[in-house]
C-alpha atoms as a PDB file:
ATOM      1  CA  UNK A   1    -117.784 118.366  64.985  1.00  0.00           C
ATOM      2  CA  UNK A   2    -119.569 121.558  63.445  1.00  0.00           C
ATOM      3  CA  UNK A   3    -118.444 123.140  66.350  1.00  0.00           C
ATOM      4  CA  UNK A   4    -114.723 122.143  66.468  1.00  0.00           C
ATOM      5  CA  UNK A   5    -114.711 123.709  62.605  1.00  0.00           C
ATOM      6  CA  UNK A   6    -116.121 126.964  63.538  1.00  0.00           C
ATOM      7  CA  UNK A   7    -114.078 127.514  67.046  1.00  0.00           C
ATOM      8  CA  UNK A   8    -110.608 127.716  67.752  1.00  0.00           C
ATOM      9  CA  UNK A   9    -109.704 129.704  64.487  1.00  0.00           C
ATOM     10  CA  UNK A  10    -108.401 132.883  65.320  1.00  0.00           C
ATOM     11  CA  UNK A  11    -108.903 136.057  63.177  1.00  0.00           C
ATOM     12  CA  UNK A  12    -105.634 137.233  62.024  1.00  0.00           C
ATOM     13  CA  UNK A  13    -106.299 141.008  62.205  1.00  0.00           C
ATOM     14  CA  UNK A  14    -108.042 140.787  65.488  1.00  0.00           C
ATOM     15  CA  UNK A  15    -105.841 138.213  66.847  1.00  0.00           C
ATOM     16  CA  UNK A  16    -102.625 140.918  66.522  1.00  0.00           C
ATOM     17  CA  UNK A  17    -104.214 143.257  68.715  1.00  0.00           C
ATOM     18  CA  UNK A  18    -105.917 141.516  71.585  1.00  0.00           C
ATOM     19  CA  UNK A  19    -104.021 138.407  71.346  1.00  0.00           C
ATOM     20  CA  UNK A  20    -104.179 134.576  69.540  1.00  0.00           C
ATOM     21  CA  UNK A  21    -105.838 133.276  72.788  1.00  0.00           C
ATOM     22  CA  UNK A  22    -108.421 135.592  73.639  1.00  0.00           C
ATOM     23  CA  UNK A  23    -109.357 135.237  69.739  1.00  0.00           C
ATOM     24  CA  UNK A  24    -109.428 131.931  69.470  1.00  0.00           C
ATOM     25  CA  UNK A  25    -111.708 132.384  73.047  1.00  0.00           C
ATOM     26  CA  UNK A  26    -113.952 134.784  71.433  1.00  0.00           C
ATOM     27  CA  UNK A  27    -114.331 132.959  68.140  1.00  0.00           C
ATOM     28  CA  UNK A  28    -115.658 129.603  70.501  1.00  0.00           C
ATOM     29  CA  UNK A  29    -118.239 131.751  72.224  1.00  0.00           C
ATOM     30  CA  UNK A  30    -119.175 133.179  68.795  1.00  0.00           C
ATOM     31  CA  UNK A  31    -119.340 129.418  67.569  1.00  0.00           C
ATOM     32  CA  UNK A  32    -121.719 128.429  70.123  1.00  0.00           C
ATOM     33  CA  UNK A  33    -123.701 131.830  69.853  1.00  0.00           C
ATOM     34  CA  UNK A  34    -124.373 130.866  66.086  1.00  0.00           C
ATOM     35  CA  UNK A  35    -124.902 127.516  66.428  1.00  0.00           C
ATOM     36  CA  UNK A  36    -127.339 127.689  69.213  1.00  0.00           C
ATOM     37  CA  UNK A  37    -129.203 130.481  67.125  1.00  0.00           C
ATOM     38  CA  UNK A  38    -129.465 128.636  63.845  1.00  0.00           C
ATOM     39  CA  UNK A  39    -130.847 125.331  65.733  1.00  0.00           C
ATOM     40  CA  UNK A  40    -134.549 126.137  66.049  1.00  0.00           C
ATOM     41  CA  UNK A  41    -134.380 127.615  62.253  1.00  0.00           C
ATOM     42  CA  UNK A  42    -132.999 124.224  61.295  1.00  0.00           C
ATOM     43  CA  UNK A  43    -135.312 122.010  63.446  1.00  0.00           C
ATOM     44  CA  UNK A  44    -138.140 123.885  61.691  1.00  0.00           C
ATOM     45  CA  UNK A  45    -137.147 123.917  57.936  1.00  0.00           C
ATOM     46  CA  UNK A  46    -136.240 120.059  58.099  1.00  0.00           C
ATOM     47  CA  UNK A  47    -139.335 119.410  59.621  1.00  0.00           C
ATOM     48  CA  UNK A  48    -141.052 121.126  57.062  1.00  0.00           C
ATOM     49  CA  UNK A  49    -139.055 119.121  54.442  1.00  0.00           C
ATOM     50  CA  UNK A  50    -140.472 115.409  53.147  1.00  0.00           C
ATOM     51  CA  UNK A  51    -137.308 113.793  52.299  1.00  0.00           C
ATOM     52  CA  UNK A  52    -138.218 110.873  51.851  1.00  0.00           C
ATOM     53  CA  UNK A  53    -141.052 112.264  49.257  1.00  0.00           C
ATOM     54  CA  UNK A  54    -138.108 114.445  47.950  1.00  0.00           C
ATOM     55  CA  UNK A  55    -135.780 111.196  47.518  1.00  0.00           C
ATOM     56  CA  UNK A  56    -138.631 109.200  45.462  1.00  0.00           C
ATOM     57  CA  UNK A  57    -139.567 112.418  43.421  1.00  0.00           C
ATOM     58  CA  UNK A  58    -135.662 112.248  42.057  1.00  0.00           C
ATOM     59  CA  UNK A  59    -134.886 108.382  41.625  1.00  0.00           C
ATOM     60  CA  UNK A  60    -138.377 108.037  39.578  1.00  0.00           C
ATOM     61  CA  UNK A  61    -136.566 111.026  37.481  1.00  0.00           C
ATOM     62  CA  UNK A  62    -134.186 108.980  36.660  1.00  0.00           C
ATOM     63  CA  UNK A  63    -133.547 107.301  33.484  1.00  0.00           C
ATOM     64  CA  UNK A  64    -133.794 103.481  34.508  1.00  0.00           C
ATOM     65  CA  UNK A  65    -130.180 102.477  32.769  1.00  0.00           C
ATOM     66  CA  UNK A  66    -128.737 105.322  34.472  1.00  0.00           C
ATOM     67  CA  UNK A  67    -130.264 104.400  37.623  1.00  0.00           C
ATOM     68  CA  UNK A  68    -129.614 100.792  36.887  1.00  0.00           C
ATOM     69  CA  UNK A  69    -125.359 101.737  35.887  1.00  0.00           C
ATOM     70  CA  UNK A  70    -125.536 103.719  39.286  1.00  0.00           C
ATOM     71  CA  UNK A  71    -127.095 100.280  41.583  1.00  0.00           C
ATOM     72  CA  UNK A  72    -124.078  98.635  39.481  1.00  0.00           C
ATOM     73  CA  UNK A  73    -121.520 100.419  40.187  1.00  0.00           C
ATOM     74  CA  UNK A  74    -121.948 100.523  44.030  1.00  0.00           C
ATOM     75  CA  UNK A  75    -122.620  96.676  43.970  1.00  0.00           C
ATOM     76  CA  UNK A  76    -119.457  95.799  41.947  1.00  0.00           C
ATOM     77  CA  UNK A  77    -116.960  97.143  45.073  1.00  0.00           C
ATOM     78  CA  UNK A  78    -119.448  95.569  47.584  1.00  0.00           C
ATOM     79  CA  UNK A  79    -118.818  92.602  45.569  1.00  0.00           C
ATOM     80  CA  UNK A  80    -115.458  92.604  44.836  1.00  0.00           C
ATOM     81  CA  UNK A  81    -115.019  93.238  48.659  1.00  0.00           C
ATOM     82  CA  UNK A  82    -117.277  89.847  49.119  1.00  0.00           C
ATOM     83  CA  UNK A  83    -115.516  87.859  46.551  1.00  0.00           C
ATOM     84  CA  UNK A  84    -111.699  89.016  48.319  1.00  0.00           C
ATOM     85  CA  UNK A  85    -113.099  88.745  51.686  1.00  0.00           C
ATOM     86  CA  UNK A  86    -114.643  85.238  51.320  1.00  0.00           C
ATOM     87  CA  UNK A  87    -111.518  83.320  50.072  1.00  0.00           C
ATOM     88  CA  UNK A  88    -109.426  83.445  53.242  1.00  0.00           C
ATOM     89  CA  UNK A  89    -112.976  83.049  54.928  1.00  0.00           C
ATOM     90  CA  UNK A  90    -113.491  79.601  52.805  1.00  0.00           C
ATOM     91  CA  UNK A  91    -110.039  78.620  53.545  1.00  0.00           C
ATOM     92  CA  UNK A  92    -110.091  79.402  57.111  1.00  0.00           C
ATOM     93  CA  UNK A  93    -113.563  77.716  57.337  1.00  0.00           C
ATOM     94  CA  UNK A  94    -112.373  74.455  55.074  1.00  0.00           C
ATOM     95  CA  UNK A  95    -109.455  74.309  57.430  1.00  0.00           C
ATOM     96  CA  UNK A  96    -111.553  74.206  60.415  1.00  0.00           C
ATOM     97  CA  UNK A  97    -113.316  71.765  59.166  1.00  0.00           C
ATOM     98  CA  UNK A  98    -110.348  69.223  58.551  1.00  0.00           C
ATOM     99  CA  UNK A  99    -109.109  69.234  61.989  1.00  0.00           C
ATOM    100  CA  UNK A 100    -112.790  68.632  63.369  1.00  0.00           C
ATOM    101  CA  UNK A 101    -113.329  66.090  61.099  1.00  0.00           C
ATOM    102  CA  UNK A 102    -109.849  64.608  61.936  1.00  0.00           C
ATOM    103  CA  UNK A 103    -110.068  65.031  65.548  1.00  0.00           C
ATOM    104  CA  UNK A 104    -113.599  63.258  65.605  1.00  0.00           C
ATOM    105  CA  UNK A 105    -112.685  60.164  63.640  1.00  0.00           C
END
């Protein structure tokens, strides 16, 4: 994905002298060039990072009714989403449930 952002753009001021396709060519195998030299740097600086130690450090900064809004917010579209969700569920499911019980007696 990274790479599909950085390749294929052509330089506008290179690409009217030697062409949009050998630019946009070029500007790939630069792509891949940077991306392959940045990988070991990243490897070892997130290695070196504790995120999960970095994660606590911040949500034990925060004030617990702004934490607590925060947990609420989230939930109340998950739940909203259950509660919308679950009626044509129930229905469906109380439907179902008529026929079997018709069909057995």
């Amino acid at each position: 994905d990274t790479l599909n952002k950085l390749s294929g753009k052509s330089i506008p001021a290179l690409s009217g002298v030697i062409g949009h396709e050998k630019c946009e060519e070029i500007s790939r195998i630069l792509a891949v060039k940077i991306l392959c030299a940045a990988q070991p740097v990243t490897e070892v600086i997130l290695s070196k990072l504790d995120i999960a130690h970095i994660a606590r450090t911040q949500i034990e900064r925060f004030d617990v009714q702004e934490l607590e809004d925060m947990i609420n917010e989230v939930s109340r579209k998950e739940l909203k989403f259950i509660e919308w969700i679950g009626a044509p569920i129930g229905a469906v499911m109380a439907f179902a449930n008529i026929l079997i019980q018709n069909m057995l007696v």
